[in-house]
C-alpha atoms as a PDB file:
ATOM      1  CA  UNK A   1     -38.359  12.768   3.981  1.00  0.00           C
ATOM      2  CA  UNK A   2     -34.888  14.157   3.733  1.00  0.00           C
ATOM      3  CA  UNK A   3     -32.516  11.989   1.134  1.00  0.00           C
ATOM      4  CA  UNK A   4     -28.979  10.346   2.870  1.00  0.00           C
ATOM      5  CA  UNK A   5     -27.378  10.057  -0.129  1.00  0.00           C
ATOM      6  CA  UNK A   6     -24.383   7.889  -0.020  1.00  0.00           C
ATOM      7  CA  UNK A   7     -21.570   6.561  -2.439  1.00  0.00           C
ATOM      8  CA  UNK A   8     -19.194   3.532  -2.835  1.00  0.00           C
ATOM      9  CA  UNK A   9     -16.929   3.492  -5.899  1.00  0.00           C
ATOM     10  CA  UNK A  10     -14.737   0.146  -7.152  1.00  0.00           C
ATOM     11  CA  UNK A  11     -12.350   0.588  -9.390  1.00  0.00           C
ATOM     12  CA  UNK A  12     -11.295  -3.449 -11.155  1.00  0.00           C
ATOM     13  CA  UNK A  13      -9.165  -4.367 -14.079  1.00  0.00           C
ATOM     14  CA  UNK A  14     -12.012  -3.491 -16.716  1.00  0.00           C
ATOM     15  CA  UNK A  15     -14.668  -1.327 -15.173  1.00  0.00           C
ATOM     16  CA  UNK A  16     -15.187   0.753 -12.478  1.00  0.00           C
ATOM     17  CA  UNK A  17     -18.671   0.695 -10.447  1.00  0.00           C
ATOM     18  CA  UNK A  18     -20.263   3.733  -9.144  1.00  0.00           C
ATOM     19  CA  UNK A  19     -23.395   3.044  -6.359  1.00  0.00           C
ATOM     20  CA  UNK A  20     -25.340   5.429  -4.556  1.00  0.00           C
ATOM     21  CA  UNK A  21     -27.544   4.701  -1.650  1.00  0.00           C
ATOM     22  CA  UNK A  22     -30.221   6.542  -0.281  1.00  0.00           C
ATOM     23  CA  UNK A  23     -30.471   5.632   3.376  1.00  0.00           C
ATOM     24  CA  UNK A  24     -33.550   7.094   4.295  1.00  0.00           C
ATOM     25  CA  UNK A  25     -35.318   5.781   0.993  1.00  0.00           C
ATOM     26  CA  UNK A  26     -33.269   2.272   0.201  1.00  0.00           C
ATOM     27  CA  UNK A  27     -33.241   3.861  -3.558  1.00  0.00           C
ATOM     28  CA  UNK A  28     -30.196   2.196  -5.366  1.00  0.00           C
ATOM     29  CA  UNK A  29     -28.787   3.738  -8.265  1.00  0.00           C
ATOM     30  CA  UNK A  30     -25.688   2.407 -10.145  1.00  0.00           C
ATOM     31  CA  UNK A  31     -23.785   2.731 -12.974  1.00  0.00           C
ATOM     32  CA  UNK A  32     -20.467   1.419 -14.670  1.00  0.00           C
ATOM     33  CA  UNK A  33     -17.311   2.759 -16.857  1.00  0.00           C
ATOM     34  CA  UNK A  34     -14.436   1.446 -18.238  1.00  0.00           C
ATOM     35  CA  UNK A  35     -11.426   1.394 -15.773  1.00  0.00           C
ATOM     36  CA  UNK A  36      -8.768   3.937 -17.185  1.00  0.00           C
ATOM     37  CA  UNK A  37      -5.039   2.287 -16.081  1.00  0.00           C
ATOM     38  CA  UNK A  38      -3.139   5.067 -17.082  1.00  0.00           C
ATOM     39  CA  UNK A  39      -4.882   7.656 -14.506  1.00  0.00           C
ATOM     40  CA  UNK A  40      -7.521   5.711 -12.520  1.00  0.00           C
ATOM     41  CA  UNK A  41      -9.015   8.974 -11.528  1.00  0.00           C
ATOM     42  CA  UNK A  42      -9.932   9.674 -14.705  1.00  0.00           C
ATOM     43  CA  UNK A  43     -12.329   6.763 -14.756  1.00  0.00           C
ATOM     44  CA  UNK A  44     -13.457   7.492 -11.480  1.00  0.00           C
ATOM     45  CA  UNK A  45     -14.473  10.890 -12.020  1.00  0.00           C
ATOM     46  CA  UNK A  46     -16.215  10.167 -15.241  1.00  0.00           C
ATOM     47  CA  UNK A  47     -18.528   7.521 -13.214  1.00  0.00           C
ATOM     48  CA  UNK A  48     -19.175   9.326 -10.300  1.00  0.00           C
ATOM     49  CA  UNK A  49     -20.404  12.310 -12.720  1.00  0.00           C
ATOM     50  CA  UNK A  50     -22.363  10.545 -14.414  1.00  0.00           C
ATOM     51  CA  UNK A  51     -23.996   8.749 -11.979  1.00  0.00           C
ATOM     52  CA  UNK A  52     -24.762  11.734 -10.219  1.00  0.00           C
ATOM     53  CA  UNK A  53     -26.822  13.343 -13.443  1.00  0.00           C
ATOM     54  CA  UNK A  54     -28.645   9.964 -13.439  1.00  0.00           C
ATOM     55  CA  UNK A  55     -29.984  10.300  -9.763  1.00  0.00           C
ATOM     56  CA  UNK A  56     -30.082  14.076  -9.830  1.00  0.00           C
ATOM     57  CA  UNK A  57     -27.619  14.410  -7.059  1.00  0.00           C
ATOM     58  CA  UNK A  58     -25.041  17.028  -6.322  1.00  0.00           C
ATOM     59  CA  UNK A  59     -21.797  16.611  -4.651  1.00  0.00           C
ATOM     60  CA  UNK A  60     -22.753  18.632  -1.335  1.00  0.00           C
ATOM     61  CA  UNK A  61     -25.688  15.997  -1.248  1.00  0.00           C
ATOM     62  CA  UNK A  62     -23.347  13.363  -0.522  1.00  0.00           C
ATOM     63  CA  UNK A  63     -22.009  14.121   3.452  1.00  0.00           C
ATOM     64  CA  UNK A  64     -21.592  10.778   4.748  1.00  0.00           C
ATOM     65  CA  UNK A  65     -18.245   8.815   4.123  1.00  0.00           C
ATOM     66  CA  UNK A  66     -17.419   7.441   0.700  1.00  0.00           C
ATOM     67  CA  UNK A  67     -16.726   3.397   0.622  1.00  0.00           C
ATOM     68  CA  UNK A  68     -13.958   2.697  -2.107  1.00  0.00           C
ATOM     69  CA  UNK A  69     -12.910  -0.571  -2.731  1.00  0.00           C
ATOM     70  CA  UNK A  70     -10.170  -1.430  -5.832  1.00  0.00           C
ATOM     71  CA  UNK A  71      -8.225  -4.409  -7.227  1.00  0.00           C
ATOM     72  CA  UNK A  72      -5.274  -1.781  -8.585  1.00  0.00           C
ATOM     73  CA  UNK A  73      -3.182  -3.120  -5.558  1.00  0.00           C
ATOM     74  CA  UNK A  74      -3.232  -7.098  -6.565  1.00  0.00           C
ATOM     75  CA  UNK A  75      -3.229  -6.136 -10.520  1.00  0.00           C
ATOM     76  CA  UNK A  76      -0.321  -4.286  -9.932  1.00  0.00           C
ATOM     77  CA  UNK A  77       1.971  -7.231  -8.430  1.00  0.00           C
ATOM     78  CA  UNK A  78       0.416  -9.644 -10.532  1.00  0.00           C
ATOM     79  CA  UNK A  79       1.452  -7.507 -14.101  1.00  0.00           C
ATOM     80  CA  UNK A  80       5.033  -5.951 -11.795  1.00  0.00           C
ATOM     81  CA  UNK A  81       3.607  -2.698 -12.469  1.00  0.00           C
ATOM     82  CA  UNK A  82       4.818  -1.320  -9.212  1.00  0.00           C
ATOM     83  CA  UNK A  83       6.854   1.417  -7.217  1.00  0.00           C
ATOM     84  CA  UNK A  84      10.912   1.311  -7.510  1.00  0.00           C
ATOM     85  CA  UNK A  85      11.360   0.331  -4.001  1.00  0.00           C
ATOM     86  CA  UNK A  86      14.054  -0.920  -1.661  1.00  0.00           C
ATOM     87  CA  UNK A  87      13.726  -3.043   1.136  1.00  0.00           C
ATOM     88  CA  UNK A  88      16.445  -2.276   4.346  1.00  0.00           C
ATOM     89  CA  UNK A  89      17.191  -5.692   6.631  1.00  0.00           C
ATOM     90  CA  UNK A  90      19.970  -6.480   9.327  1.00  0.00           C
ATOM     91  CA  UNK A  91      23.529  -7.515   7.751  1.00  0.00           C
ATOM     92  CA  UNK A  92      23.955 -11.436   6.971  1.00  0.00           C
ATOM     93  CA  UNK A  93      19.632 -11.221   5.851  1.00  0.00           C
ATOM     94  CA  UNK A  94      19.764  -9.829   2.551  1.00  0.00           C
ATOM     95  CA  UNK A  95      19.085 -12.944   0.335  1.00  0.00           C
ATOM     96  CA  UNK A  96      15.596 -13.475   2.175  1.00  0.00           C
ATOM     97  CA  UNK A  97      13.646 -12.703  -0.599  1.00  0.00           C
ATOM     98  CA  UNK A  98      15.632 -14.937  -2.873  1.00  0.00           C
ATOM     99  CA  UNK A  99      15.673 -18.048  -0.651  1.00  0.00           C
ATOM    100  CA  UNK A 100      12.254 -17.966   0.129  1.00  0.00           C
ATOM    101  CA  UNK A 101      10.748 -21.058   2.526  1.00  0.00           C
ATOM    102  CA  UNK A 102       9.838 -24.694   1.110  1.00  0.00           C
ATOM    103  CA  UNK A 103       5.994 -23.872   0.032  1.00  0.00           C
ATOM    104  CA  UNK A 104       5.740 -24.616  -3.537  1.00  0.00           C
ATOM    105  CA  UNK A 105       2.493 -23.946  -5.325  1.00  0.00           C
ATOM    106  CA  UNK A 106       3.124 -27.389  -7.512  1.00  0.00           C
ATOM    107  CA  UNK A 107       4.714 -29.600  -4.924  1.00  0.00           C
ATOM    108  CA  UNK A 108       5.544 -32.121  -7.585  1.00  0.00           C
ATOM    109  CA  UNK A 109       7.330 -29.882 -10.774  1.00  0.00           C
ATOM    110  CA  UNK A 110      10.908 -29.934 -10.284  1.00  0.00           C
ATOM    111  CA  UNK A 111      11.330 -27.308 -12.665  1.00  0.00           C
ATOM    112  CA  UNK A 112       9.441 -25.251 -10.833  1.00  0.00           C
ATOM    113  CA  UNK A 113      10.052 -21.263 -11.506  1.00  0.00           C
ATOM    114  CA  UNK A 114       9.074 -18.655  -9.234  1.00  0.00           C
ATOM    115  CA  UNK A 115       7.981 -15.246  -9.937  1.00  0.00           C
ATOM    116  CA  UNK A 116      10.661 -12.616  -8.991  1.00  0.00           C
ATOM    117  CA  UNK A 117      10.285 -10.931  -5.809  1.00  0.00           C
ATOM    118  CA  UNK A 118       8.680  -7.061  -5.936  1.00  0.00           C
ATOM    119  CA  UNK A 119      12.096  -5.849  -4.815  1.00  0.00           C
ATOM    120  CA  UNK A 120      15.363  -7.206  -6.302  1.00  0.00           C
ATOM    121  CA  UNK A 121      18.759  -8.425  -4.410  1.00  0.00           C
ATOM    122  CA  UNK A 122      20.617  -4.791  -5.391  1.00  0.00           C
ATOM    123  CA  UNK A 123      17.896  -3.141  -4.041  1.00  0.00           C
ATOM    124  CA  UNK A 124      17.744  -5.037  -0.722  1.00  0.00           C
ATOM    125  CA  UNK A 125      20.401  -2.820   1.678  1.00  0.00           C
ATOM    126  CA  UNK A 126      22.109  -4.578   4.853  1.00  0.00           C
ATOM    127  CA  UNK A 127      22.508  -2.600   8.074  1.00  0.00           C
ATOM    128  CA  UNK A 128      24.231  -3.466  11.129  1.00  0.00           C
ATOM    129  CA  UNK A 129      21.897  -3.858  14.081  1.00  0.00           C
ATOM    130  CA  UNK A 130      20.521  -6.285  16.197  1.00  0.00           C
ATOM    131  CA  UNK A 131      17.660  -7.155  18.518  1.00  0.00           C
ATOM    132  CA  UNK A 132      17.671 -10.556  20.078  1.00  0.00           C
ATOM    133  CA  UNK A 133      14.324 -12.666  20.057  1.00  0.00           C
ATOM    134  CA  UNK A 134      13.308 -11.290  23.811  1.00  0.00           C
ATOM    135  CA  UNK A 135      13.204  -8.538  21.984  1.00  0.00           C
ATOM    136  CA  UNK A 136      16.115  -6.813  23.596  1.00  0.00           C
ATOM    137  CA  UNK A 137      18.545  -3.775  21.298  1.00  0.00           C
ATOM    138  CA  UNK A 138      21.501  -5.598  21.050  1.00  0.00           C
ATOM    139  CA  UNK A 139      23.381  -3.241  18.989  1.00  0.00           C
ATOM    140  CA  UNK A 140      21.359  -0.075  17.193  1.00  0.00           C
ATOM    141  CA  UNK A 141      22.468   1.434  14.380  1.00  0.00           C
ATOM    142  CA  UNK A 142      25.316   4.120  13.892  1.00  0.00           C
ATOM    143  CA  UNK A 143      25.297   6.895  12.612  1.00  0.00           C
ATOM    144  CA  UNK A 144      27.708   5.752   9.954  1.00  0.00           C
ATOM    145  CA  UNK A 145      25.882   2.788   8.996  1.00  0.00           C
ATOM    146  CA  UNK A 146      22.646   4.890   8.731  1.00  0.00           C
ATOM    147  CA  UNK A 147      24.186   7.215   6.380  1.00  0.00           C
ATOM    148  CA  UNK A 148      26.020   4.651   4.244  1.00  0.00           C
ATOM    149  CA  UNK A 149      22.345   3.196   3.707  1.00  0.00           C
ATOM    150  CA  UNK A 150      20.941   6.167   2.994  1.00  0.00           C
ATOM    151  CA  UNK A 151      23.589   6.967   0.521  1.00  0.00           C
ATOM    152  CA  UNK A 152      22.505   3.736  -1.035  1.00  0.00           C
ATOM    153  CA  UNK A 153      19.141   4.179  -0.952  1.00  0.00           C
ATOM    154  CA  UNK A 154      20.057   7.851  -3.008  1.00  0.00           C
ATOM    155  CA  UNK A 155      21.896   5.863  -5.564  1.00  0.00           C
ATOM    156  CA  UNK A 156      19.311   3.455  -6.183  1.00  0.00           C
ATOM    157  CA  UNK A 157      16.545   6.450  -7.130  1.00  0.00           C
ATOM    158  CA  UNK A 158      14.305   4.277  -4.478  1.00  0.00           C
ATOM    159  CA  UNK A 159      10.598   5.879  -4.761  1.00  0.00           C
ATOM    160  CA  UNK A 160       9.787   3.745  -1.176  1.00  0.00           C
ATOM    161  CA  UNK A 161      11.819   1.632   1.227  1.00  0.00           C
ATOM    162  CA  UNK A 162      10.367  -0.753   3.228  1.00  0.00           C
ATOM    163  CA  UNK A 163      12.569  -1.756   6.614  1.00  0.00           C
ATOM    164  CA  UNK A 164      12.392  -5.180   8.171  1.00  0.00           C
ATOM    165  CA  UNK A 165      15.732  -6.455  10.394  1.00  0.00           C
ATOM    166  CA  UNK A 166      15.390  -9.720  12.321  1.00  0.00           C
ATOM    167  CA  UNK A 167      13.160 -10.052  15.140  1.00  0.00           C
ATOM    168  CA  UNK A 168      11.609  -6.450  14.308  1.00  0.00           C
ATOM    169  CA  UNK A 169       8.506  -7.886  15.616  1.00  0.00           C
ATOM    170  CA  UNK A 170       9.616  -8.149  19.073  1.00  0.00           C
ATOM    171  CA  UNK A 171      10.794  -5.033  19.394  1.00  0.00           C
ATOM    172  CA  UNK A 172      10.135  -2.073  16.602  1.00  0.00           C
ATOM    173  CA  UNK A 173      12.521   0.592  18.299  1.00  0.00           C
ATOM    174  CA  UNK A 174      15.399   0.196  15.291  1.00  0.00           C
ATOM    175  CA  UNK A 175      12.782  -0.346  12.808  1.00  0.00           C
ATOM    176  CA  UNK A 176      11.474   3.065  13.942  1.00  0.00           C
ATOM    177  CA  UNK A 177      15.180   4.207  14.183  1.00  0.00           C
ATOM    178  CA  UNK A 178      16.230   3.325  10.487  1.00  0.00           C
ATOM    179  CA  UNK A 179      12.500   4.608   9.084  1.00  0.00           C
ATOM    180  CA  UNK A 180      12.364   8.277  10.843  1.00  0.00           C
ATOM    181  CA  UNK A 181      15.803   8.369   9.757  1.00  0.00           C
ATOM    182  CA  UNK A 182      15.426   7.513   5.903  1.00  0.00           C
ATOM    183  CA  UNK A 183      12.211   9.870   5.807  1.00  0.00           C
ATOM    184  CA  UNK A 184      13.663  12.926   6.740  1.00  0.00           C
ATOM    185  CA  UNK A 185      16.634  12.102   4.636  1.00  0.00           C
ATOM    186  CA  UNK A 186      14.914  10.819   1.657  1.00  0.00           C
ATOM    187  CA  UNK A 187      11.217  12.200   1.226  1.00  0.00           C
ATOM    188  CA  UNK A 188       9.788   8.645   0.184  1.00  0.00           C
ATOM    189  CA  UNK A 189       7.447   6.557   1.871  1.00  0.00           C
ATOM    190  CA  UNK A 190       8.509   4.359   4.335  1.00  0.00           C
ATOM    191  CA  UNK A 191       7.096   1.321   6.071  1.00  0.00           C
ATOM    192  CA  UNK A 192       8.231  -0.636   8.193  1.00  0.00           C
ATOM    193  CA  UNK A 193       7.348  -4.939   8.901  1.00  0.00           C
ATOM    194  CA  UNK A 194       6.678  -4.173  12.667  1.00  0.00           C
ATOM    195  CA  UNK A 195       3.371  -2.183  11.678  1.00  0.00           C
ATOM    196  CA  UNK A 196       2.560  -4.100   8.347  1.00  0.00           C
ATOM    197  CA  UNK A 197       3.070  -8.009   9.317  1.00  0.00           C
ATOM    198  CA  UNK A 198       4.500  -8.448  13.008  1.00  0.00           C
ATOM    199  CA  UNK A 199       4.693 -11.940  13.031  1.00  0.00           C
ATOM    200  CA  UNK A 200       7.855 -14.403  13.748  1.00  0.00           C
ATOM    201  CA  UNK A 201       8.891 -15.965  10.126  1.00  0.00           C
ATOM    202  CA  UNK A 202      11.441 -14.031   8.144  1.00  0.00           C
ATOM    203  CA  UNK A 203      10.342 -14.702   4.846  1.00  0.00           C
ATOM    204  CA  UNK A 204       6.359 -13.680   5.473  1.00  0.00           C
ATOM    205  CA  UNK A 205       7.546 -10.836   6.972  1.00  0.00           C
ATOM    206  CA  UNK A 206       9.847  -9.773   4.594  1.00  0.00           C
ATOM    207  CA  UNK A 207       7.920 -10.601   1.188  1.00  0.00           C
ATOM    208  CA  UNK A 208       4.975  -9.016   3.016  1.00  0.00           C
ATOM    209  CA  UNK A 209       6.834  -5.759   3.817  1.00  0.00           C
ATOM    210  CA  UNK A 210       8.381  -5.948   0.330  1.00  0.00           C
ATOM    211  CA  UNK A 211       4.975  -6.583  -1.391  1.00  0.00           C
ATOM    212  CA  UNK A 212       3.698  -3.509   0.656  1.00  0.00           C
ATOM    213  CA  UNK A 213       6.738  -0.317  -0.070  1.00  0.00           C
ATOM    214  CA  UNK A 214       6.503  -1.510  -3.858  1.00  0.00           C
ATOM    215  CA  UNK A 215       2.749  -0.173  -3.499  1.00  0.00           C
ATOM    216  CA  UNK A 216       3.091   2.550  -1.769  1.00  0.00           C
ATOM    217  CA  UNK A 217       3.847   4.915  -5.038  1.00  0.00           C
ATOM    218  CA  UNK A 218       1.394   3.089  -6.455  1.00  0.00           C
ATOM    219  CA  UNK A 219      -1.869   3.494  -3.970  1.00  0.00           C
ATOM    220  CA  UNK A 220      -0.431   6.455  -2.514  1.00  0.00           C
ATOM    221  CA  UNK A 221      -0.227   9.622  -5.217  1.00  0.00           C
ATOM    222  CA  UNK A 222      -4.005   8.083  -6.324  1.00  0.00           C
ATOM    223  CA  UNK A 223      -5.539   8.543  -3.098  1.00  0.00           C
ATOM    224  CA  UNK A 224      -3.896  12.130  -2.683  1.00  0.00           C
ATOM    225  CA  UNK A 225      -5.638  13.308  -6.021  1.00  0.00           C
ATOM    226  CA  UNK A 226      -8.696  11.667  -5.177  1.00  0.00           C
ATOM    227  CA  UNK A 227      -9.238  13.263  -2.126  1.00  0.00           C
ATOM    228  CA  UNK A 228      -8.015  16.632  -3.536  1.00  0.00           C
ATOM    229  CA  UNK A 229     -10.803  16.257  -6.502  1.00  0.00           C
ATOM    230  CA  UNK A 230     -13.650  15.299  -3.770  1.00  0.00           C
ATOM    231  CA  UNK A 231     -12.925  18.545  -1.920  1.00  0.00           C
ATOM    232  CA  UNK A 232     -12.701  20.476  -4.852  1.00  0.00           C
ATOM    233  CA  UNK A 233     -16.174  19.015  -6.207  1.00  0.00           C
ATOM    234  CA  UNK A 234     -18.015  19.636  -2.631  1.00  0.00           C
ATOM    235  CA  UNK A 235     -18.198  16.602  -1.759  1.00  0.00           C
ATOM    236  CA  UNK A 236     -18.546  16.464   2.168  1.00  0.00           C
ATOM    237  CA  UNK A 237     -17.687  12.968   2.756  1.00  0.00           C
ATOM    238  CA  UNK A 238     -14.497  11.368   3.890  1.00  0.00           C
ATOM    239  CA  UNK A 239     -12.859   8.396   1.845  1.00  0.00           C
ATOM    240  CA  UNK A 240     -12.845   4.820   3.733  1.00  0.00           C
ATOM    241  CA  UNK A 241     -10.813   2.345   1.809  1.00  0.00           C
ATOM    242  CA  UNK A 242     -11.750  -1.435   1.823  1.00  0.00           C
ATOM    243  CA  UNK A 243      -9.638  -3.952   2.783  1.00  0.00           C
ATOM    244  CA  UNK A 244      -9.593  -7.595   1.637  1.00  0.00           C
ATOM    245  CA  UNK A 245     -11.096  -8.704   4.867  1.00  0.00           C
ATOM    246  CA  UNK A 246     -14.148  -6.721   4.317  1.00  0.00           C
ATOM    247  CA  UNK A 247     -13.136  -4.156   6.847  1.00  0.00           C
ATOM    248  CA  UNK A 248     -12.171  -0.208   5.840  1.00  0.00           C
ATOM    249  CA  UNK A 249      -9.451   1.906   6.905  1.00  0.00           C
ATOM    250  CA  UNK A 250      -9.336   5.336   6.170  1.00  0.00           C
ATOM    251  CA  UNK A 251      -7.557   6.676   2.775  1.00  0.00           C
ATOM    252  CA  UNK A 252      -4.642   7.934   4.883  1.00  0.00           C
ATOM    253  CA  UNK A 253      -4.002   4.333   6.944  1.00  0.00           C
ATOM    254  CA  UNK A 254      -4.810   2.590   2.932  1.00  0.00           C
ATOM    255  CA  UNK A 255      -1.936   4.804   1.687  1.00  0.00           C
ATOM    256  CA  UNK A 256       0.440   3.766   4.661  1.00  0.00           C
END
C-alpha cells in the first residue's frame, strides 16, 4: 500500500505542533517545539525536520496540501506587537476608532479604560468622498485629495493602510479607487472594509479593518518565507491557512 503522507503545522504562544497523517494507513505521528517569536519560521522548520526523521519521511513524500493553523495573529493585538499601519476614512469620520459604540466589557466600572485602538488618531487620514447609503458615488475622490493622502501616508512611514469611508459596504467602487491608488503609489499592503467586514455599523467595520492592515506586515512576510522554504525543501504541497471558524483559505487569501 502506497503511504499519503500529509502535514498540519500550529504554531501558539509556547510551542509549535507538527502532525503527519498517513491517509492510506491512519498512522499518526506528532511532535512538538518551542515557538520561536522572533522568526516563527525558525521554529517551524526545526519541527517539521524533525518530525520528518521520526517517521522516515522526505519532503517530496508529502504532495497533498499542508493545513497550518497559528495564534501569532490574536497574540499579536493582544501584546500591540503589530504592523505600523494607517487606516484612510471619508472627511468628518476620523475619530471612529476613538469614540467607539456603548459595549463595555464591565457594564458597571465607571472608570472603565479601554485598550488603544491598533491604529492611532494621526495615523487615521480623512479623504473627501462620498457614497450615500443606496449605495450611490456621490462625490469620488480627486486627484488632489488622493495625492494629499498619499503624501500623508509617505510621511507617516505606514507599512499597511487599511481604507474604510462611510457606507463602503454598499458600494466598494471608491474603496477600490483610494486602494489601487495607494498601492501603486506606496508598495504596502492594502485592504480595504468592503472585502474584510461589509457590514452596516461604522465602528465594527472600522476596528475590524483597522485590526486587519495592522496584521498584514505581520502574517504577510511569514507566509512569503514559508512558502519559499517549502519549495526549496521539495515539498509538493500547497499551504491552506485555518481560519477561526474552522474553515481554510489559502496562504495567499490568509495574507490578504
Amino acid at each position: 500500500m502506497n503511504a499519503d503522507w500529509r502535514l498540519a503545522v500550529d504554531i501558539g504562544g509556547t510551542f509549535t505542533d507538527v502532525v503527519l497523517f498517513d491517509g492510506a494507513s491512519g498512522q499518526v505521528v506528532v511532535d512538538k517545539t518551542l515557538t520561536t517569536p522572533s522568526n516563527p519560521l525558525d521554529g517551524v522548520r526545526a519541527g517539521v525536520r524533525q518530525l520528518l526523521a521520526k517517521a522516515q519521511v522526505q519532503p517530496s513524500d508529502i504532495t497533498r496540501p499542508i493545513v497550518h493553523a497559528t495564534t501569532l495573529i490574536t497574540n499579536a493585538l493582544i501584546e500591540g506587537k503589530i504592523g505600523r499601519a494607517a487606516i484612510v476614512t471619508t472627511s468628518g469620520f476620523g475619530d471612529t476608532l476613538e469614540i467607539r459604540n456603548e459595549h463595555r466589557y464591565d457594564m458597571y466600572d465607571l472608570q472603565i479604560e479601554f485598550p488603544a485602538p491598533p491604529v492611532p488618531r494621526d495615523r487615521v487620514m480623512e479623504i473627501d468622498e462620498r457614497t450615500n447609503p443606496l449605495g450611490e458615488v456621490v462625490e469620488v475622490p480627486s486627484a488632489s485629495q488622493l495625492a494629499a493622502v498619499t503624501e500623508q501616508l509617505r510621511a507617516a512611514d505606514v507599512e499597511a493602510v487599511g481604507v474604510c469611508l462611510i457606507n463602503g459596504y454598499a458600494n466598494p467602487a471608491n474603496e477600490r479607487l483610494v486602494a489601487d491608488h495607494l498601492r501603486r503609489e506606496l508598495a504596502v499592503p492594502v485592504c480595504i472594509s468592503a472585502e474584510i467586514s461589509p457590514q452596516i455599523r461604522e465602528y465594527p467595520r472600522m476596528i475590524t479593518t483597522a485590526c486587519n492592515a495592522a496584521t498584514m506586515p505581520v502574517i504577510g512576510p511569514y507566509l512569503d518565507e514559508l512558502q519559499k522554504w517549502l519549495a526549496a525543501e521539495g515539498f509538493g504541497g500547497s499551504v491552506l491557512m485555518m481560519l477561526s471558524n474552522g474553515g481554510v483559505v489559502s496562504a495567499d487569501d490568509a495574507a490578504r
